[in-house]
C-alpha atoms as a PDB file:
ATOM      1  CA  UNK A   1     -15.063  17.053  26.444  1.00  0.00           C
ATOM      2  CA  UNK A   2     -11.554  16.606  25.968  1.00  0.00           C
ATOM      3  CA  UNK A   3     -10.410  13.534  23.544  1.00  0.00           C
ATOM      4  CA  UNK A   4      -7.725  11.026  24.620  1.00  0.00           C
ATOM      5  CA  UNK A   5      -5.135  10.049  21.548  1.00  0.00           C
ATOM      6  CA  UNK A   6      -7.447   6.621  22.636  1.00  0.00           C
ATOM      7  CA  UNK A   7     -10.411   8.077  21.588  1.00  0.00           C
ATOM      8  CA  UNK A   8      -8.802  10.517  18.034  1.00  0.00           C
ATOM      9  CA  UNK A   9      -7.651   6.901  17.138  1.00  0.00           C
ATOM     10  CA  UNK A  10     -10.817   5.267  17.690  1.00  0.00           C
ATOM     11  CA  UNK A  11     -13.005   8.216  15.692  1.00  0.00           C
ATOM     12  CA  UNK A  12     -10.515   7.719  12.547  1.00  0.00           C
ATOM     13  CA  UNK A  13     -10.531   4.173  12.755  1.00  0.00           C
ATOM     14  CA  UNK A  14     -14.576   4.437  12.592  1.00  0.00           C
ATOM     15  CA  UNK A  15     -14.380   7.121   9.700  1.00  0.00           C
ATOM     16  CA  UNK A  16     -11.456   4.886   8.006  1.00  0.00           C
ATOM     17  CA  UNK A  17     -14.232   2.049   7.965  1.00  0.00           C
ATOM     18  CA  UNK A  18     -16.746   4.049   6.490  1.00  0.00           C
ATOM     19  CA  UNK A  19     -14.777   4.962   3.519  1.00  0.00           C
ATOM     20  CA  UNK A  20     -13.868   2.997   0.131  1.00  0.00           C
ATOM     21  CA  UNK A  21     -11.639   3.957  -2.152  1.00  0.00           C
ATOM     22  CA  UNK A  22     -13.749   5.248  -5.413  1.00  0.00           C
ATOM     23  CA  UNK A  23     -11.991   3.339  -8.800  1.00  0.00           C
ATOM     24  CA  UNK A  24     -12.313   4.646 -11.945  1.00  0.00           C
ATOM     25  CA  UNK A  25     -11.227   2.736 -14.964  1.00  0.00           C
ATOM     26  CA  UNK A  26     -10.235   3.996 -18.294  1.00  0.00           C
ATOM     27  CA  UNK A  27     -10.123   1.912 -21.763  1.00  0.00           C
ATOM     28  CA  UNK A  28      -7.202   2.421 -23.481  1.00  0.00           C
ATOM     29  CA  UNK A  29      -9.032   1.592 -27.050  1.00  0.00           C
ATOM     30  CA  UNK A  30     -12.197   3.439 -26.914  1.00  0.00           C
ATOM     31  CA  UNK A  31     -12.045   6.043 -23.598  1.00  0.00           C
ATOM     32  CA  UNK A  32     -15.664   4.875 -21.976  1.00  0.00           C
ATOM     33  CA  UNK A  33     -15.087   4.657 -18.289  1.00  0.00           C
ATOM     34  CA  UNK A  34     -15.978   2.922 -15.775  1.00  0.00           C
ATOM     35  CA  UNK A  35     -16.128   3.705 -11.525  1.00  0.00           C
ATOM     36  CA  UNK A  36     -16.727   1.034  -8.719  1.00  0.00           C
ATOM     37  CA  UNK A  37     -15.229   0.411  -5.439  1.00  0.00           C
ATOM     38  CA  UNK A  38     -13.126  -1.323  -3.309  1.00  0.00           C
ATOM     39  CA  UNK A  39     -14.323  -2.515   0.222  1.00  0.00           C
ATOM     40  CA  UNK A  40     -12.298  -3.553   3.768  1.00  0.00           C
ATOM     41  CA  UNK A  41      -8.988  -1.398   2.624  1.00  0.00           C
ATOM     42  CA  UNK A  42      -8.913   0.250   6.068  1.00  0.00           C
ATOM     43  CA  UNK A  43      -8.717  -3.154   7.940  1.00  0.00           C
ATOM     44  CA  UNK A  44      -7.533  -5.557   5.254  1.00  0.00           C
ATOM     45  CA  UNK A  45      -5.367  -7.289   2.546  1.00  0.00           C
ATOM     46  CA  UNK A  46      -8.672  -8.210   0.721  1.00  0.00           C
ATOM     47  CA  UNK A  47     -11.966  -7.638   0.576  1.00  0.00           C
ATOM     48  CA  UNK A  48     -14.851  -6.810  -1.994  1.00  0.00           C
ATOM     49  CA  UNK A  49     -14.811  -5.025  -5.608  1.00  0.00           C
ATOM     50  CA  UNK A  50     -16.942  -3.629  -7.785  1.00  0.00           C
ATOM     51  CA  UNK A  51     -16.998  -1.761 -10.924  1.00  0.00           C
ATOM     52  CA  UNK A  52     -19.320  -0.666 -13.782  1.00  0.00           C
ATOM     53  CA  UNK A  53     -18.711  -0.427 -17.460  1.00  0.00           C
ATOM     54  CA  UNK A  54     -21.554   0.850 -19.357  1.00  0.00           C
ATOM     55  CA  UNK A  55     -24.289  -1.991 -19.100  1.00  0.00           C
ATOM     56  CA  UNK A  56     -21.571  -4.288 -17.769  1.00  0.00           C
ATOM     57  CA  UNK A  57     -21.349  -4.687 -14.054  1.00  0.00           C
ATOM     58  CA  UNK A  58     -18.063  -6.170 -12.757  1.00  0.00           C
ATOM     59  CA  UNK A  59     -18.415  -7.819  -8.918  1.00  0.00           C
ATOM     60  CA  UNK A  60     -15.230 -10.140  -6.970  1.00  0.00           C
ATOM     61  CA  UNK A  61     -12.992 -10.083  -4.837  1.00  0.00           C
ATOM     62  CA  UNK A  62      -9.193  -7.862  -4.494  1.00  0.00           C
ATOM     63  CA  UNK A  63      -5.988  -9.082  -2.448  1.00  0.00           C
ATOM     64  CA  UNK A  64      -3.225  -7.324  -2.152  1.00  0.00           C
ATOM     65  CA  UNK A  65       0.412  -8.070  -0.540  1.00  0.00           C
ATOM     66  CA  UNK A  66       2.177  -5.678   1.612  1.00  0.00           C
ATOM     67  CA  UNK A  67       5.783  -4.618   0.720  1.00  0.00           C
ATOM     68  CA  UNK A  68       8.176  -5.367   3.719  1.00  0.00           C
ATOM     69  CA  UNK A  69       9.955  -2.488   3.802  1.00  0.00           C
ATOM     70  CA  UNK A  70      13.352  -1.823   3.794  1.00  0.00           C
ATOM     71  CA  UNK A  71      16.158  -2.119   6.852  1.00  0.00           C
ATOM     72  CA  UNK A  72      13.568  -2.815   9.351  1.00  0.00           C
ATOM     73  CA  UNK A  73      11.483   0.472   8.447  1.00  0.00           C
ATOM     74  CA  UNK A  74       7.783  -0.173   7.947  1.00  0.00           C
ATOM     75  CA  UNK A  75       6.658  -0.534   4.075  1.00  0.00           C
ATOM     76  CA  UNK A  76       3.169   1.390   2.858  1.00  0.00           C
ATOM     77  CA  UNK A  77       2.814   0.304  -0.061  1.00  0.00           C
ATOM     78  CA  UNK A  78       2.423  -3.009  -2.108  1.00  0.00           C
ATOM     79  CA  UNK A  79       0.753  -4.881  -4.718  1.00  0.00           C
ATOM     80  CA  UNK A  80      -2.729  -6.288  -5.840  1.00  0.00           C
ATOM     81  CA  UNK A  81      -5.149  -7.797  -7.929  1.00  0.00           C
ATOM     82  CA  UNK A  82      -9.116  -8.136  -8.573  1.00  0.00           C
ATOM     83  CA  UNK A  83     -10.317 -11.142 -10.392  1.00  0.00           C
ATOM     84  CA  UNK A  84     -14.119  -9.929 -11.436  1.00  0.00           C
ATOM     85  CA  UNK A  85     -17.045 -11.651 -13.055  1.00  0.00           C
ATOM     86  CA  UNK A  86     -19.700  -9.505 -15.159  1.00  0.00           C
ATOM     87  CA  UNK A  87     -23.166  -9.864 -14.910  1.00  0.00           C
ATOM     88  CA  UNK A  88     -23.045 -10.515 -18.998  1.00  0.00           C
ATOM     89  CA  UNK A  89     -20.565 -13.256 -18.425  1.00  0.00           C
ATOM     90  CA  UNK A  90     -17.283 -11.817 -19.486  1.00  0.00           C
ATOM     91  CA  UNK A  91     -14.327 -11.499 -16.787  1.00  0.00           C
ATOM     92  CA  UNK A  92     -11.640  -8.630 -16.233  1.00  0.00           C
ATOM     93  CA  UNK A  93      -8.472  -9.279 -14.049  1.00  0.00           C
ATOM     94  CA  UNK A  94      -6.914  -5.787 -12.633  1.00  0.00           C
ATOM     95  CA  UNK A  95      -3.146  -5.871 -10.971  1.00  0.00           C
ATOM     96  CA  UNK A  96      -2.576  -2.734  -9.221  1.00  0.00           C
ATOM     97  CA  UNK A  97       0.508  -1.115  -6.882  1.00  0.00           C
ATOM     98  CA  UNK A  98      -1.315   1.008  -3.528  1.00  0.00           C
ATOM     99  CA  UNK A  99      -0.169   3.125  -0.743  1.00  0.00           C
ATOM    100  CA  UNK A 100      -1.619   2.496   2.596  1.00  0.00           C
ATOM    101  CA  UNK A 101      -0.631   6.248   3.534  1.00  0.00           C
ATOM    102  CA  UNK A 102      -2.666   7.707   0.908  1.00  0.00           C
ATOM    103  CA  UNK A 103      -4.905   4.927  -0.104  1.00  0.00           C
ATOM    104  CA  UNK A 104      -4.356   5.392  -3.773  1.00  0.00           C
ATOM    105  CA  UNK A 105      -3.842   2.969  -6.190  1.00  0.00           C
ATOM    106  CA  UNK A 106      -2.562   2.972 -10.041  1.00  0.00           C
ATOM    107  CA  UNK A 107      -2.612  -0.376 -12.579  1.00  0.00           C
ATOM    108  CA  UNK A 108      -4.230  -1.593 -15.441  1.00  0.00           C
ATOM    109  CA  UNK A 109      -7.473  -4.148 -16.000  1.00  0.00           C
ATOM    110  CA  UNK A 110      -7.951  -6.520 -18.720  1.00  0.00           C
ATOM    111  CA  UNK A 111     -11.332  -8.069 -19.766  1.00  0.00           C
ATOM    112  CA  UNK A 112     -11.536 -11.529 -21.709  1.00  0.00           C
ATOM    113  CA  UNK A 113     -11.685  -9.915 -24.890  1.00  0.00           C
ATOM    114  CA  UNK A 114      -8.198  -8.438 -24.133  1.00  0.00           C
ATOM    115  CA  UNK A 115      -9.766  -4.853 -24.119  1.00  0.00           C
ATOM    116  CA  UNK A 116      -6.870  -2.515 -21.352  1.00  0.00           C
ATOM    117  CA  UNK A 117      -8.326  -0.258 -19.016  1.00  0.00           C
ATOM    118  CA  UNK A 118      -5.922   2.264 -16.642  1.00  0.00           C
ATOM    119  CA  UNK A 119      -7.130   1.998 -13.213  1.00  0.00           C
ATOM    120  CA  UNK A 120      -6.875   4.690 -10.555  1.00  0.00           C
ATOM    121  CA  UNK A 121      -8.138   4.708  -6.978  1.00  0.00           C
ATOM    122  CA  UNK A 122      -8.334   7.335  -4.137  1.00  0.00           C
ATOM    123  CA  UNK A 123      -9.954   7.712  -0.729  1.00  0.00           C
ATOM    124  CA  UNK A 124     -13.065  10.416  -1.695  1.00  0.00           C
END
């Protein structure tokens, strides 16, 4: 069977869907770490998140804006944030800067108690 550029961009649009970035999370105070997820980056500006500290299970939502480029050439990168709840009650906010290219993102999180985590996401 011989594929169509129609059908090789429909086959990594459906493997694109499939796929969430993986998110680990680092504390800058005590090095435990933490891994999660974010959902609808192949498609979206915002979508689900997850991650998990220990006992401590983070779940909300991400957004992100899109940088505009520059001189009428397409930008691939931009900027976000998750706001999460725990399931013990505590909240961490993470602000992040992603490339739609390579669907990796760097930032930092901060839960309640003030406790920094790095953040870094990639497309496993």
């Amino acid at each position: 069977m011989k594929l169509f550029p129609s059908h090789a961009i429909l086959l990594m649009t459906l493997g694109l869907a499939a796929c969430s970035p993986a998110v680990t999370i680092t504390s800058r105070s005590t090095g435990q770490q933490g891994t999660g997820t974010l959902e609808n980056t192949a498609f979206g500006n915002s979508g689900k998140a997850s991650l998990t500290v220990g006992a401590e299970q983070f779940t909300g939502t991400w957004m992100a804006v899109r940088d505009t480029g520059v001189l009428g050439f397409k930008g691939d990168a931009g900027t976000g944030n998750a706001i999460l709840r725990s399931n013990k009650g505590s909240h961490m906010t993470c602000q992040f800067r992603y490339s739609m290219t390579t669907y990796n993102a760097l930032g930092t999180c901060i839960k309640d108690d003030k406790e920094t985590f790095d953040l870094q996401a990639t497309l496993t």
